[in-house]
C-alpha atoms as a PDB file:
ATOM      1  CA  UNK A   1      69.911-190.744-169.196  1.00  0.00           C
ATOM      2  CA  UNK A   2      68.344-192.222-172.704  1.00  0.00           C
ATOM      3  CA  UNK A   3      68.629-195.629-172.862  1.00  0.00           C
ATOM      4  CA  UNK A   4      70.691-196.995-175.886  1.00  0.00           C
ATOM      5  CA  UNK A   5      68.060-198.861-178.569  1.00  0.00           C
ATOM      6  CA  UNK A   6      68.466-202.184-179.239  1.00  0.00           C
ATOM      7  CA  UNK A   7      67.344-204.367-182.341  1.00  0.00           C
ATOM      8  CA  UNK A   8      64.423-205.652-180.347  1.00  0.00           C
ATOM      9  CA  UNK A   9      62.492-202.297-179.793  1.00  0.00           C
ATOM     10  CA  UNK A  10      62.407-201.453-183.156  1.00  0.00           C
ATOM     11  CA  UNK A  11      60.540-204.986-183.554  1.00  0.00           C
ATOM     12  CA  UNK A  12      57.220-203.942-181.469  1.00  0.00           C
ATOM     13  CA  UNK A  13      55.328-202.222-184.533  1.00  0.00           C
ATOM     14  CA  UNK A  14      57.163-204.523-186.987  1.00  0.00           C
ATOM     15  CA  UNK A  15      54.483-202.830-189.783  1.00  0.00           C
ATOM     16  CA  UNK A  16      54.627-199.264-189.843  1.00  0.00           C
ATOM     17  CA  UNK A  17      54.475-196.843-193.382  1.00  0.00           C
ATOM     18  CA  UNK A  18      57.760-196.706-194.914  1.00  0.00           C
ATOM     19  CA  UNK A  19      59.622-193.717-194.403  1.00  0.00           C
ATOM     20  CA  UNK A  20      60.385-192.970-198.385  1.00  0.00           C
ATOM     21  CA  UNK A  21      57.322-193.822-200.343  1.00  0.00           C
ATOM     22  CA  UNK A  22      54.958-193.466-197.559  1.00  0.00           C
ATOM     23  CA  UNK A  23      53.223-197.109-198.260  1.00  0.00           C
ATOM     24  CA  UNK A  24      52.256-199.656-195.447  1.00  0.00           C
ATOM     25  CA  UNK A  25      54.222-202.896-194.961  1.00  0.00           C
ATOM     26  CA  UNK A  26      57.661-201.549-193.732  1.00  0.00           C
ATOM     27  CA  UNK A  27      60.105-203.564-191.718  1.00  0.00           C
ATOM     28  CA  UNK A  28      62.698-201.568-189.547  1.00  0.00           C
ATOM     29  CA  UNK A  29      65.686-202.598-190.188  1.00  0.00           C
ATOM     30  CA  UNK A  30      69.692-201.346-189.360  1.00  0.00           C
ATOM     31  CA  UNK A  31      70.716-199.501-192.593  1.00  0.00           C
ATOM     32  CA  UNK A  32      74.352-199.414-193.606  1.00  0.00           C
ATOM     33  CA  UNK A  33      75.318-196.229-191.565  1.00  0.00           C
ATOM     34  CA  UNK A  34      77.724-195.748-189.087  1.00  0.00           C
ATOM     35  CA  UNK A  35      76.351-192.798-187.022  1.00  0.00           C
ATOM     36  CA  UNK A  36      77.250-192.188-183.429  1.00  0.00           C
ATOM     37  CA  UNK A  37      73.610-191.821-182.155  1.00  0.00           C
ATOM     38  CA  UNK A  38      72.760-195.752-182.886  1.00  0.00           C
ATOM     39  CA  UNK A  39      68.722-194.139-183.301  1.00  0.00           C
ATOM     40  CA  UNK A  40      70.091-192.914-186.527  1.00  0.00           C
ATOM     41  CA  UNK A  41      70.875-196.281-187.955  1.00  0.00           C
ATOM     42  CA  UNK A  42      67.648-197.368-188.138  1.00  0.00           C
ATOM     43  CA  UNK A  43      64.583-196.905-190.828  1.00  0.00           C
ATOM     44  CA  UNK A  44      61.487-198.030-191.417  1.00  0.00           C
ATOM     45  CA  UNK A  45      61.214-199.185-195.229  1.00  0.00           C
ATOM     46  CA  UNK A  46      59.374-201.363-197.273  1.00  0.00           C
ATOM     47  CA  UNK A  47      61.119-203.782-199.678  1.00  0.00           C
ATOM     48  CA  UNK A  48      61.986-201.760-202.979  1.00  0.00           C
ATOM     49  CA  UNK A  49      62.765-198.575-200.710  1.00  0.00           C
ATOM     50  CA  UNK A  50      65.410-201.326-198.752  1.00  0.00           C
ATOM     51  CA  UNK A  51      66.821-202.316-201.711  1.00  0.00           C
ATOM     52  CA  UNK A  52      67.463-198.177-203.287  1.00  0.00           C
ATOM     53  CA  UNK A  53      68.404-196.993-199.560  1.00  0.00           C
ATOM     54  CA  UNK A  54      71.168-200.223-199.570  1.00  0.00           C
ATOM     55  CA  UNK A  55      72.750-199.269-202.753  1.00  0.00           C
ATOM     56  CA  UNK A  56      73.048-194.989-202.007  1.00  0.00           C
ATOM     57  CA  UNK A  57      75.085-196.559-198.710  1.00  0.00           C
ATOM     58  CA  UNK A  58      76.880-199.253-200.809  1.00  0.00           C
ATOM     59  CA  UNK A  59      78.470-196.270-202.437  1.00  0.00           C
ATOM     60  CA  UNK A  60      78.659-193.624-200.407  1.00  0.00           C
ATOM     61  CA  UNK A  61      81.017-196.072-198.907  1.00  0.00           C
ATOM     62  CA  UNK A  62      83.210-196.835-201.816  1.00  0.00           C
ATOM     63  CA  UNK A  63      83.413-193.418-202.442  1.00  0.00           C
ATOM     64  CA  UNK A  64      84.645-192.630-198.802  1.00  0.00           C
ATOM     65  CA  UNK A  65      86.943-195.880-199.106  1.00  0.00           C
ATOM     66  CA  UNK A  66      88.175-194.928-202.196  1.00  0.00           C
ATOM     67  CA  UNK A  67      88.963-191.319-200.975  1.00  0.00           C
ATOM     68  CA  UNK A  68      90.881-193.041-198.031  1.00  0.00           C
ATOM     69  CA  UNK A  69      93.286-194.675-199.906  1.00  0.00           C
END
């Protein structure tokens, strides 16, 4: 049975490339997803790819919200 990841696992190679632009100095963090397989959630990005990957979420969101009402 896989174990479900936790915050803390991710935190073992706290510098890895970042998975857009490819440059050192990444952080994993929990990105603004809401995907069933909690794996998913989580990326490896450096700031400026943070900051691009938290605003496509921010509205992808208020589109689907907006949809919903």
């Amino acid at each position: 049975m896989k174990r479900k990841m936790v915050e803390a696992d991710l935190y073992t190679d706290m510098w890895v490339n970042c998975q857009h632009c490819k440059l050192p100095g990444a952080l994993w963090y929990h990105q603004r997803t809401a995907y069933v397989d909690e794996t998913m959630n989580w990326v490896a990005l450096c700031a400026p790819c943070r900051e691009d990957n938290d605003g496509y979420w921010d509205d992808q969101w208020a589109a689907y919200y907006a949809d919903c009402l």
